[in-house]
PDB file of N, CA and C in Angstrom:
ATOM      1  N   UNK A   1      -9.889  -7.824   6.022  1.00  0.00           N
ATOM      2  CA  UNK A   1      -9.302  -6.801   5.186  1.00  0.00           C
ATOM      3  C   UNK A   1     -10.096  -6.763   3.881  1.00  0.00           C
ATOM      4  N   UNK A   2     -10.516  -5.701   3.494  1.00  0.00           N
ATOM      5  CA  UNK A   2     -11.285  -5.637   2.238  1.00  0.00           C
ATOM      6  C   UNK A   2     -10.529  -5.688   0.808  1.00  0.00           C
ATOM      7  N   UNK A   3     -11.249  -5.652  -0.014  1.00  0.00           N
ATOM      8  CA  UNK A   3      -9.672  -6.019  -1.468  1.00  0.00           C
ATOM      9  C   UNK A   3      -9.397  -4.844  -1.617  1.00  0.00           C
ATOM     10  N   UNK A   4      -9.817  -3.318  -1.246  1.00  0.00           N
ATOM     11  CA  UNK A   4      -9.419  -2.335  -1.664  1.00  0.00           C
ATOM     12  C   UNK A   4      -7.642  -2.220  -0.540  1.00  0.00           C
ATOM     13  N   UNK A   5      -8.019  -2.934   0.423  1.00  0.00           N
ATOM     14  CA  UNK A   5      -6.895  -2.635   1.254  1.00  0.00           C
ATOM     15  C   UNK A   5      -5.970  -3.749   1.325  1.00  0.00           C
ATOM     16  N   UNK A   6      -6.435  -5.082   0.545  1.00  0.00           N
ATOM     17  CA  UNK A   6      -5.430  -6.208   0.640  1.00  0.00           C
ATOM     18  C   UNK A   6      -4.089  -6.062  -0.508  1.00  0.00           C
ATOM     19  N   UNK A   7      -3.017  -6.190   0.568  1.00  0.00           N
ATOM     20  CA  UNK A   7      -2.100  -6.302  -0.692  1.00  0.00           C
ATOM     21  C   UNK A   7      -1.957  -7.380  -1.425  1.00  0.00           C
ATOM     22  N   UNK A   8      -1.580  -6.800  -3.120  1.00  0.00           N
ATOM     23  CA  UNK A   8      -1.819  -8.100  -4.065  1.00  0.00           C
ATOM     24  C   UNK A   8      -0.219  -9.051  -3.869  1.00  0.00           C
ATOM     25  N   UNK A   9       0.250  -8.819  -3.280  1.00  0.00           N
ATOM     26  CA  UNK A   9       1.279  -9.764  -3.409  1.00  0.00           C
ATOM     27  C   UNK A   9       1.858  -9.960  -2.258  1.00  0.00           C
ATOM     28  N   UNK A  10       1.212  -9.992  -0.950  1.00  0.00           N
ATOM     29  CA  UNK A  10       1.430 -10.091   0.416  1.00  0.00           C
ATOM     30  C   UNK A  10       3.038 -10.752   1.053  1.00  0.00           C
ATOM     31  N   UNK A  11       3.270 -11.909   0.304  1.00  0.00           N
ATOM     32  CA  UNK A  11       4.507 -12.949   0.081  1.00  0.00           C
ATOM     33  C   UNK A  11       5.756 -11.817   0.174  1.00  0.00           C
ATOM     34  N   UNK A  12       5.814 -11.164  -0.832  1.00  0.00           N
ATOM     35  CA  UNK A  12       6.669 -10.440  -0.533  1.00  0.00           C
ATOM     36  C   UNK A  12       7.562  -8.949   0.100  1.00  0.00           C
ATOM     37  N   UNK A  13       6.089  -8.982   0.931  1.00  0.00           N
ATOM     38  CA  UNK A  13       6.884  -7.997   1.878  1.00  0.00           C
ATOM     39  C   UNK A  13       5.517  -8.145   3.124  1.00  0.00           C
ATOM     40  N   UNK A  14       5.542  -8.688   4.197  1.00  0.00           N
ATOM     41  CA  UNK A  14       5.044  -9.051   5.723  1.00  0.00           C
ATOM     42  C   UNK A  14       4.407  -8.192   6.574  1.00  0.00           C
ATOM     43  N   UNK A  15       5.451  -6.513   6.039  1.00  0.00           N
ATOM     44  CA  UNK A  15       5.048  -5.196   6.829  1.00  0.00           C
ATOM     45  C   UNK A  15       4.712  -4.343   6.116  1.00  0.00           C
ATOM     46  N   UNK A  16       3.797  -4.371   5.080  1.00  0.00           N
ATOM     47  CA  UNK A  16       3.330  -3.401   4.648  1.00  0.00           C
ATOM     48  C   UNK A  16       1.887  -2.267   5.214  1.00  0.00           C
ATOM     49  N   UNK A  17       2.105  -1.494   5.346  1.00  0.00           N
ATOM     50  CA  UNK A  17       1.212  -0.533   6.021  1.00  0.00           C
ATOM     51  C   UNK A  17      -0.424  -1.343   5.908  1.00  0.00           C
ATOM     52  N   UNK A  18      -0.954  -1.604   5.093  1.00  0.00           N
ATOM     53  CA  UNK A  18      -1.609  -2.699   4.998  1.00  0.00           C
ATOM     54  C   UNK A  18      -2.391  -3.617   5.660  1.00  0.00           C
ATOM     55  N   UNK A  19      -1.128  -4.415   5.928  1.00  0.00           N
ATOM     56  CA  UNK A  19      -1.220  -5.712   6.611  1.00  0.00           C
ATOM     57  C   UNK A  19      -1.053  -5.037   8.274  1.00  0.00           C
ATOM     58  N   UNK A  20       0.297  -4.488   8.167  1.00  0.00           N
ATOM     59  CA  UNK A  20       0.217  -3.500   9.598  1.00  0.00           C
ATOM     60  C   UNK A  20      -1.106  -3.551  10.495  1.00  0.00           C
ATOM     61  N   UNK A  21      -1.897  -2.615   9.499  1.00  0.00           N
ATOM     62  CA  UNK A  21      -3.672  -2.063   9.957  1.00  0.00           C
ATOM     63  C   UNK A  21      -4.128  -2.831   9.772  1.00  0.00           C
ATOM     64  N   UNK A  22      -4.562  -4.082   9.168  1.00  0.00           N
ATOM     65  CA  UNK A  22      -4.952  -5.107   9.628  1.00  0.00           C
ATOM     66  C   UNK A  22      -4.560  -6.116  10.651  1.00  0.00           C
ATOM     67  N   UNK A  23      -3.652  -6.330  11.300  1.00  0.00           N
ATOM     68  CA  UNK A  23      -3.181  -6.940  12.329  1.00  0.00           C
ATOM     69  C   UNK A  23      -3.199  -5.891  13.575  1.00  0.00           C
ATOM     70  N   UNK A  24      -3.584  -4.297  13.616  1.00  0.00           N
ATOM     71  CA  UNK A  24      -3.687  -3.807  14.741  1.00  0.00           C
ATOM     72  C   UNK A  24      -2.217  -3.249  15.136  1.00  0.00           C
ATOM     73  N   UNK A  25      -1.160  -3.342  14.304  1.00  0.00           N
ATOM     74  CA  UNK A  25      -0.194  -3.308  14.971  1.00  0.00           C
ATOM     75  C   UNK A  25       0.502  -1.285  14.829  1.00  0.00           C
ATOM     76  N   UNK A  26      -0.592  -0.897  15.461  1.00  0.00           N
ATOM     77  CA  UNK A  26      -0.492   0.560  15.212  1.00  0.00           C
ATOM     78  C   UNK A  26       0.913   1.531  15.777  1.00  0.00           C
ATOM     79  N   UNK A  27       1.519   0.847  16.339  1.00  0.00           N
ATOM     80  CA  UNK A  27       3.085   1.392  17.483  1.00  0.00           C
ATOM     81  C   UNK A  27       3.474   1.583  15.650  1.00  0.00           C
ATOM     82  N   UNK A  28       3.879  -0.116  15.085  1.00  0.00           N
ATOM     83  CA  UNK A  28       4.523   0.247  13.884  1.00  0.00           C
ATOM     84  C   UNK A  28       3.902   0.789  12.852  1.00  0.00           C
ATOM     85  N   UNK A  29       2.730   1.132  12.598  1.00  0.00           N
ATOM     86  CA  UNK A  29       2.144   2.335  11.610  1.00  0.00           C
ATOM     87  C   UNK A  29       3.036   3.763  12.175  1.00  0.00           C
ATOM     88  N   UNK A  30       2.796   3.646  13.284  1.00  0.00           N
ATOM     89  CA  UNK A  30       3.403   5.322  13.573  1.00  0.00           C
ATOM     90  C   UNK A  30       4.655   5.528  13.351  1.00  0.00           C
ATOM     91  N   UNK A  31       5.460   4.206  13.976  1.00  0.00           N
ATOM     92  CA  UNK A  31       6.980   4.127  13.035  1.00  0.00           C
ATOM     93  C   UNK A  31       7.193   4.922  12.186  1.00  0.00           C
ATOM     94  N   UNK A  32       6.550   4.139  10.886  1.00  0.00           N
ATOM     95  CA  UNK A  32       6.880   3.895   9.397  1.00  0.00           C
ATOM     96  C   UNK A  32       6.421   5.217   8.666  1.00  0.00           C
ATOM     97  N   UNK A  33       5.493   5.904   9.473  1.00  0.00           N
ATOM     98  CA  UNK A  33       4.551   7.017   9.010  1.00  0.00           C
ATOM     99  C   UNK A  33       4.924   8.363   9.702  1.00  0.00           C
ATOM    100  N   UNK A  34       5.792   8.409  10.528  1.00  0.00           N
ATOM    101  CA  UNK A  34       6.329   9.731  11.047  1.00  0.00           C
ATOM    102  C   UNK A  34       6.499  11.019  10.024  1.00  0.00           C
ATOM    103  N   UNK A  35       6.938  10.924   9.273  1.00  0.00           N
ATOM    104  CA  UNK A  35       7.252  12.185   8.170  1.00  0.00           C
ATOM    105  C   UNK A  35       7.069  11.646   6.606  1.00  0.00           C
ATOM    106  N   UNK A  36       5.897  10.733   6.454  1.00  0.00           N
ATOM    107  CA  UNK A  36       5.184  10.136   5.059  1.00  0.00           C
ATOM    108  C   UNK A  36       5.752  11.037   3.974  1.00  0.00           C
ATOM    109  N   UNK A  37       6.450  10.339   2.907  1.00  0.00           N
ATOM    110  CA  UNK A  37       6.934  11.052   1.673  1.00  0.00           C
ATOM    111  C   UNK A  37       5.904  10.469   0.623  1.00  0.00           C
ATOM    112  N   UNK A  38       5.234   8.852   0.766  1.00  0.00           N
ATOM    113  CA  UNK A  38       4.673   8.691  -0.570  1.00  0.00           C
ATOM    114  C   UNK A  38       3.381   8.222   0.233  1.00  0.00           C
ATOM    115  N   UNK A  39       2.409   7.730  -0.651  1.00  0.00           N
ATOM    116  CA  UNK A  39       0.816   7.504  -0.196  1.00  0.00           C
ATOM    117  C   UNK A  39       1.252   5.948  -1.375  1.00  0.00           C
ATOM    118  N   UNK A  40       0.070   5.203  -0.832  1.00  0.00           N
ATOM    119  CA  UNK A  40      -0.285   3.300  -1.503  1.00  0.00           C
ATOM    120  C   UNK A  40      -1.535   3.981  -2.150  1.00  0.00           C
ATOM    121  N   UNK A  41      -1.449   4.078  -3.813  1.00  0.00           N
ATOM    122  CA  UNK A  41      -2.776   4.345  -4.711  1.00  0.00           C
ATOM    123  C   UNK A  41      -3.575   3.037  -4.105  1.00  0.00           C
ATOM    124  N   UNK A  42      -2.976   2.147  -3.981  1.00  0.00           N
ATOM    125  CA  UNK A  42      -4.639   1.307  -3.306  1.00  0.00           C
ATOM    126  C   UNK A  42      -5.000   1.346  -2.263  1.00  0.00           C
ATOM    127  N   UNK A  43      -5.004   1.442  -1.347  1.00  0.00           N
ATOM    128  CA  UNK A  43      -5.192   1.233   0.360  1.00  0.00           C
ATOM    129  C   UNK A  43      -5.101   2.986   0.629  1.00  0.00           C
ATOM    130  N   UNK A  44      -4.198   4.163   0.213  1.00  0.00           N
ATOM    131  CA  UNK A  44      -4.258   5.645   0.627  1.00  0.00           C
ATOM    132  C   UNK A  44      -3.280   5.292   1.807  1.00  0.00           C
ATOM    133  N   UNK A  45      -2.774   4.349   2.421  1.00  0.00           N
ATOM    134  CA  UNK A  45      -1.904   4.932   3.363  1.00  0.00           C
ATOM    135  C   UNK A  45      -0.421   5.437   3.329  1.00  0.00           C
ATOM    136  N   UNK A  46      -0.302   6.280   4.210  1.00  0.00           N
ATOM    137  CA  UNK A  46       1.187   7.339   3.850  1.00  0.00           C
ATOM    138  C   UNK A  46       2.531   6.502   4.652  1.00  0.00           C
ATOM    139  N   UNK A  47       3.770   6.512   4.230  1.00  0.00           N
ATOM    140  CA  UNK A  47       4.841   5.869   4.798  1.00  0.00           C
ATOM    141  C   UNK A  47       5.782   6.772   4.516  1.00  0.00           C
ATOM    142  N   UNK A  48       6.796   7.111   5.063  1.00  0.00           N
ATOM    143  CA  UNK A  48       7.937   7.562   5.129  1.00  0.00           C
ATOM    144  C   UNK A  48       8.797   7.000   3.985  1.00  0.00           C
ATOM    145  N   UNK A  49       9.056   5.454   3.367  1.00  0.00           N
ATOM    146  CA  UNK A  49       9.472   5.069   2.718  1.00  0.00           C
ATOM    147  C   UNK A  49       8.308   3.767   1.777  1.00  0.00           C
ATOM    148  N   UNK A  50       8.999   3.828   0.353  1.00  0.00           N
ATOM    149  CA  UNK A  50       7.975   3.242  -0.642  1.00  0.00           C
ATOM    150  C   UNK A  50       7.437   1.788  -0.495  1.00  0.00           C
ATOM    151  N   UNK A  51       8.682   1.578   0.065  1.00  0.00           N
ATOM    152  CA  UNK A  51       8.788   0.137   0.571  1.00  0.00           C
ATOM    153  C   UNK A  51       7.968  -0.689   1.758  1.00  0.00           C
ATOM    154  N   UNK A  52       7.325   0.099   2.078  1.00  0.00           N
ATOM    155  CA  UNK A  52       6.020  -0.205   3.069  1.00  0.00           C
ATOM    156  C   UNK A  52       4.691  -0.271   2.431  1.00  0.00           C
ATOM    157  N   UNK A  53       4.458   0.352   1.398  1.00  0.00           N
ATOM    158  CA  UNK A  53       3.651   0.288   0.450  1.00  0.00           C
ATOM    159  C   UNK A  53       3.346  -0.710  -0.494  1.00  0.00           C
ATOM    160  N   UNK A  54       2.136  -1.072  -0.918  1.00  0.00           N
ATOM    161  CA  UNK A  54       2.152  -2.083  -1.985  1.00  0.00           C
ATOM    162  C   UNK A  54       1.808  -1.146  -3.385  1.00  0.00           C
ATOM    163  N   UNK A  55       1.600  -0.258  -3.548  1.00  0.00           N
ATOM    164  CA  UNK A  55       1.526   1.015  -4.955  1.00  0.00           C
ATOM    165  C   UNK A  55       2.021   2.477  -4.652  1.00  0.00           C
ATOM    166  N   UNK A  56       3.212   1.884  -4.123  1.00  0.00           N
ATOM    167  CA  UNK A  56       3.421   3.944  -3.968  1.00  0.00           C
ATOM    168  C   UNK A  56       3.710   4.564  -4.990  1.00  0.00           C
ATOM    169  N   UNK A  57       3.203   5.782  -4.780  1.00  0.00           N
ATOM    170  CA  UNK A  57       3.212   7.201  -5.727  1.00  0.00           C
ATOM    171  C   UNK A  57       4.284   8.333  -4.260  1.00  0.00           C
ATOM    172  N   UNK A  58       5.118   9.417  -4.958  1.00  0.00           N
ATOM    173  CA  UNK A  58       5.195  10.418  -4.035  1.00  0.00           C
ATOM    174  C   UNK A  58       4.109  11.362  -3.793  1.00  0.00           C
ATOM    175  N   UNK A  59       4.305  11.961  -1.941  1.00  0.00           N
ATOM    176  CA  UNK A  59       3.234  12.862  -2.047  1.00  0.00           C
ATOM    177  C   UNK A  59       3.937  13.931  -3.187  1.00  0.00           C
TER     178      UNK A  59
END
């Protein structure tokens, strides 16, 4: 995982879109990402909720 895409505080949250795409685990990207409301300013990926994110902004 590169530092643009590592989350800085990994410890506290396991499933972040993130870590997700780095472990391959793409079933739950599509989950979490069905109807994306905010984007992660570091990494760019979209989630349905903020809380999958390690910097969300709304779209």
């Amino acid at each position: 995982m590169s530092e643009k895409e590592s989350c800085p505080t990994p410890e506290r949250h396991p499933a972040h879109m993130c870590q997700l795409k780095h472990e391959g685990r793409i079933e739950e990207i599509d989950k979490h990402s069905a109807r994306p409301q905010f984007v992660c300013n570091r990494c760019r990926a979209k989630a349905d909720s903020e809380g999958y994110l390690c910097n969300p902004r709304p779209l």
